[in-house]
N, C-alpha and C. Protein backbone atom coordinates (compact mmCIF):
# COMPACT_ATOMS: atom_id res chain seq x y z
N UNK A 1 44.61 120.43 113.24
CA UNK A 1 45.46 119.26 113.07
C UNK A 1 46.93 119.60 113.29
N UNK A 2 47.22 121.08 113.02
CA UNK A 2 48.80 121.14 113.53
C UNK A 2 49.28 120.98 114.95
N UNK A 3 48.42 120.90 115.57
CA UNK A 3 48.74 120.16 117.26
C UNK A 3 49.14 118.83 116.77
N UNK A 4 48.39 117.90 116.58
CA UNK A 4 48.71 116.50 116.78
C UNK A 4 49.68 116.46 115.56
N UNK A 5 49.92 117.35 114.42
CA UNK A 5 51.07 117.08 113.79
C UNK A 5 52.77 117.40 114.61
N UNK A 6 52.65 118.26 115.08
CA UNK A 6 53.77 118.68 116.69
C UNK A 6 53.64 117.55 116.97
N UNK A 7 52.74 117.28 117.65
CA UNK A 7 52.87 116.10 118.84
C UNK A 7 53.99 114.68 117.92
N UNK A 8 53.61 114.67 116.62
CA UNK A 8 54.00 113.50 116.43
C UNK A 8 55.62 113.83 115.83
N UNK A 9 55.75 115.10 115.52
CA UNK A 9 56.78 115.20 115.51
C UNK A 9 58.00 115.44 116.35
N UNK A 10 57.67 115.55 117.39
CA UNK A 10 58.10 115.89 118.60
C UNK A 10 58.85 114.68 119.48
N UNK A 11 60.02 114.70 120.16
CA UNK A 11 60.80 113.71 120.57
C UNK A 11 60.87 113.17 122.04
N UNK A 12 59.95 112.18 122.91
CA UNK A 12 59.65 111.16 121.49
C UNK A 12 58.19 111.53 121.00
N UNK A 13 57.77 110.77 119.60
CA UNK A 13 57.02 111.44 119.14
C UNK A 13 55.53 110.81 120.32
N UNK A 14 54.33 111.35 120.22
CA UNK A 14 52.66 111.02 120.72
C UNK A 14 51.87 111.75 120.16
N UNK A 15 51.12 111.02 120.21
CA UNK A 15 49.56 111.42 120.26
C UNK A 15 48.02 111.19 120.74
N UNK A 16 47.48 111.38 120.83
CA UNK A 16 46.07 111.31 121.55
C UNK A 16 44.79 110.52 120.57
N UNK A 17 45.31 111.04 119.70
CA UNK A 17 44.54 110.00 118.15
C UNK A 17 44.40 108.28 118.32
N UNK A 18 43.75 107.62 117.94
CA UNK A 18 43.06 106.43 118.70
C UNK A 18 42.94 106.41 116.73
N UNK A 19 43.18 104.66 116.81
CA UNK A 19 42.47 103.73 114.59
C UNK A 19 41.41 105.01 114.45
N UNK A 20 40.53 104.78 115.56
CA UNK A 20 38.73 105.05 114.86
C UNK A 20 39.22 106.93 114.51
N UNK A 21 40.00 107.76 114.73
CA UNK A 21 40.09 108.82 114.47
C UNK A 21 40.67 108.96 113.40
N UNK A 22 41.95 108.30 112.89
CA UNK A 22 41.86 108.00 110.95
C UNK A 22 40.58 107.23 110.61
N UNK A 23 40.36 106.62 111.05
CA UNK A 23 38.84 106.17 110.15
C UNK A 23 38.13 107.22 109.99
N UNK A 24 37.91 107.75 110.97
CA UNK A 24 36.85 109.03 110.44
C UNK A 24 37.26 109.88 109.54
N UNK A 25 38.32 110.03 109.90
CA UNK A 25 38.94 111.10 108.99
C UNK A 25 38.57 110.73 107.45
N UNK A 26 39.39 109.19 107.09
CA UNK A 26 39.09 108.89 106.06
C UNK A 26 37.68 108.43 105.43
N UNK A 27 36.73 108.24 106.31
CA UNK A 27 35.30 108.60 105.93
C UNK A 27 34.91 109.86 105.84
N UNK A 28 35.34 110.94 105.97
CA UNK A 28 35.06 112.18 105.69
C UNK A 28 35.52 112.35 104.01
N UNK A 29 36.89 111.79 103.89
CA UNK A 29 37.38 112.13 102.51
C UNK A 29 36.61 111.26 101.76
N UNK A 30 35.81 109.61 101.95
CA UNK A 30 34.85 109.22 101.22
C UNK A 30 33.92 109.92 100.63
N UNK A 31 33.60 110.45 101.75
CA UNK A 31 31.58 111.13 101.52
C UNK A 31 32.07 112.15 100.59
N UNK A 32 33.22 113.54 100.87
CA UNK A 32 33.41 114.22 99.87
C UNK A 32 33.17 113.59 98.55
N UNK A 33 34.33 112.64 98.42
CA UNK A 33 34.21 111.90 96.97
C UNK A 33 33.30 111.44 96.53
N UNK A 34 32.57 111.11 97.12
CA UNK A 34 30.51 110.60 96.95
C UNK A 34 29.84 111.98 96.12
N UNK A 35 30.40 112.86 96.93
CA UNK A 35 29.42 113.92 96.58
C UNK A 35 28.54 114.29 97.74
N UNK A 36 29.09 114.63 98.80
CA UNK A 36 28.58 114.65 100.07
C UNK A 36 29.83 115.79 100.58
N UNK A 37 29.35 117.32 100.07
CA UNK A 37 29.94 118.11 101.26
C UNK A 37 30.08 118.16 102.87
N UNK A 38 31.03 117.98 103.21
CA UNK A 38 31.20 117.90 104.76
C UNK A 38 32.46 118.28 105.16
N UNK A 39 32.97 118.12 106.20
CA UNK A 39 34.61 118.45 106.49
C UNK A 39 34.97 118.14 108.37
N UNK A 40 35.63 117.98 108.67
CA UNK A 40 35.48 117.24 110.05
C UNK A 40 36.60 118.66 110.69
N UNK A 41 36.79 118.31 112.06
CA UNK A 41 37.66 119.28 113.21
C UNK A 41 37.99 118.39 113.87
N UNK A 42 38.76 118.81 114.85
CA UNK A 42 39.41 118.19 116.20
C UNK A 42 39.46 119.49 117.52
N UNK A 43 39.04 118.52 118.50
CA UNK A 43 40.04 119.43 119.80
C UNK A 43 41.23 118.23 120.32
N UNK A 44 41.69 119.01 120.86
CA UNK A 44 42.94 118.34 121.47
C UNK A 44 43.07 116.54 122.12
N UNK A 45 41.69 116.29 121.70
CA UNK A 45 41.87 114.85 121.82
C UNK A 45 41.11 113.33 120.81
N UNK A 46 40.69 112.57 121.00
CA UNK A 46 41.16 112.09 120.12
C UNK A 46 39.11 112.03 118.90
N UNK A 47 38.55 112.88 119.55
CA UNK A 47 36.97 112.85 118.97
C UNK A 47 37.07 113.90 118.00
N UNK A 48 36.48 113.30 116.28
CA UNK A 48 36.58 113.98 115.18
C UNK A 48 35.17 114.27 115.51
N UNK A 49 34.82 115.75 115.29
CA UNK A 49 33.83 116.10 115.10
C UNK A 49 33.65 116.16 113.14
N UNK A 50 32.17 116.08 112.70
CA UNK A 50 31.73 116.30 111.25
C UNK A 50 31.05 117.60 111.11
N UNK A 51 31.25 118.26 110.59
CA UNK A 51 30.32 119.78 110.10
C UNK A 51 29.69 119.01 108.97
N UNK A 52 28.03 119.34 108.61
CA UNK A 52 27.80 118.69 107.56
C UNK A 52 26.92 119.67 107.28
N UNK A 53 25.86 119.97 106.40
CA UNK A 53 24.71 120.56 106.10
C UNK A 53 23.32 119.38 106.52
N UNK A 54 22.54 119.96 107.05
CA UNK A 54 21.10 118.78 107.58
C UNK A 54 20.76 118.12 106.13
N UNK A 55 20.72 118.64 105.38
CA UNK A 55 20.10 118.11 104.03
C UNK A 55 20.88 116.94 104.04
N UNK A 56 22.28 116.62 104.20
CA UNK A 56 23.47 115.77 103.98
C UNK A 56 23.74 114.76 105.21
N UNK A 57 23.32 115.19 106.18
CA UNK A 57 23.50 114.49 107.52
C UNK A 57 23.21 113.07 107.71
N UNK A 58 21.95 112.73 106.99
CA UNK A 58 21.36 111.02 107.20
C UNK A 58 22.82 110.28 106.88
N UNK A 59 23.22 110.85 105.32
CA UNK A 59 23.82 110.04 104.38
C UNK A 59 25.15 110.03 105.13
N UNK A 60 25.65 110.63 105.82
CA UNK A 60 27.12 110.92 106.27
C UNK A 60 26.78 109.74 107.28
N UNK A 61 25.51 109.98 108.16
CA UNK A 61 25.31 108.93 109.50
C UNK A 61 25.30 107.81 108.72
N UNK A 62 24.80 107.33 107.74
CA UNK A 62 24.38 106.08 107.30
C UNK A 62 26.06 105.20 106.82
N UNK A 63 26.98 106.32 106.45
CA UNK A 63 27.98 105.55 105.92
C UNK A 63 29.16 105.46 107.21
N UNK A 64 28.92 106.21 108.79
CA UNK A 64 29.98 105.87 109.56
C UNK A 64 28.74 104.98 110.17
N UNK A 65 27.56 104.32 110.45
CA UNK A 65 27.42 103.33 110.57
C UNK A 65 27.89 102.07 109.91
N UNK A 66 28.12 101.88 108.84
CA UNK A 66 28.73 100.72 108.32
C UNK A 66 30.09 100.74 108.90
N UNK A 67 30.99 101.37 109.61
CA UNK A 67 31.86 101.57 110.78
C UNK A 67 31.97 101.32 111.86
N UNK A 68 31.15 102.20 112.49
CA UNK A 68 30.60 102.01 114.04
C UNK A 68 29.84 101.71 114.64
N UNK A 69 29.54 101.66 115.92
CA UNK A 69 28.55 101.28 116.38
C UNK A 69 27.48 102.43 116.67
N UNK A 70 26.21 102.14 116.77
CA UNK A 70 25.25 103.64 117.03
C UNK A 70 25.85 104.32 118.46
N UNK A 71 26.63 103.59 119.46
CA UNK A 71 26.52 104.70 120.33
C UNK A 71 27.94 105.00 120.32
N UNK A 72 28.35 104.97 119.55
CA UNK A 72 29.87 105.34 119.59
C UNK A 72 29.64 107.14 118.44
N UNK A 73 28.52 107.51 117.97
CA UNK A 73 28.07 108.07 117.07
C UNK A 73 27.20 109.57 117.80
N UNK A 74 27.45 110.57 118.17
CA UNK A 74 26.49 111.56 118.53
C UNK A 74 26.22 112.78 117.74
N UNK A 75 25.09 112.44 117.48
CA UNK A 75 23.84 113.42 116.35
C UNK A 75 23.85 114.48 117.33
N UNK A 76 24.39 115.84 116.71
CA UNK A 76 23.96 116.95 117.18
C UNK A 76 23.58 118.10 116.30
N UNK A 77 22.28 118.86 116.73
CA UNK A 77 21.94 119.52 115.69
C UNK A 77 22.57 121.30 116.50
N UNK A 78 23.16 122.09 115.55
CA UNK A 78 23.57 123.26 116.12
C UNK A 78 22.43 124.27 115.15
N UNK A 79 21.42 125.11 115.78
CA UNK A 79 21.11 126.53 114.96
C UNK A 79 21.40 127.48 115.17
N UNK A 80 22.48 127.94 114.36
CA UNK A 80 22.43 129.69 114.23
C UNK A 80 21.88 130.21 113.99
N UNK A 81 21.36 131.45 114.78
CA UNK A 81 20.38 132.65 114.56
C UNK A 81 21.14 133.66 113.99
N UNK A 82 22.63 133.41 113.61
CA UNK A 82 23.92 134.39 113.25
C UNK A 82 24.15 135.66 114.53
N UNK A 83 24.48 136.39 114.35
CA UNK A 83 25.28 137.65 115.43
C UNK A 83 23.39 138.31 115.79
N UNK A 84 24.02 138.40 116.87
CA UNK A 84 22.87 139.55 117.76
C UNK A 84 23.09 140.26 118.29
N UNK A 85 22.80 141.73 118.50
CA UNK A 85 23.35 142.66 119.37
C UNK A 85 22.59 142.59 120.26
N UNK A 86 23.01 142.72 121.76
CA UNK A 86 22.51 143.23 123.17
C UNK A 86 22.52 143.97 123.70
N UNK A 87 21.52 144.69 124.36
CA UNK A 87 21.93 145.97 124.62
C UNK A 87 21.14 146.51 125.88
């Protein structure tokens, strides 16, 4: 987030951030407060990604649906196998 905090401080100020990217944001700080560990990222433009745990995932989807629309929404599952050596 200290990119787009530059950016906005910066003369004149911009950013790449779009409403629905504080919304998410602030649906992230909901679900915490629920009781729903999670925590969101950014790259340099304006799509919040969610880190969540699978156990937690429905409930996080279920409450940025009352938000968005389903395809504005992409379910991705990541597995780590953790570090591997090659050799």
């Amino acid at each position: 987030l200290r990119m787009h905090a530059t950016n906005l401080g910066s003369t004149p100020p911009f950013t790449y951030l779009v409403q629905e990217s504080y919304d998410v944001m602030a649906l992230v700080h909901e679900c915490r407060e629920a009781g729903y560990p999670c925590c969101f990222t950014m790259d340099a433009g304006p799509n919040v990604k969610i880190l969540v745990e699978k156990k937690n995932k429905q409930q996080i989807i279920d409450k940025l649906l009352t938000q968005f629309d389903n395809n504005q929404i992409i379910d991705s599952d990541i597995i780590a196998t953790g570090i591997e050596i090659i050799e």
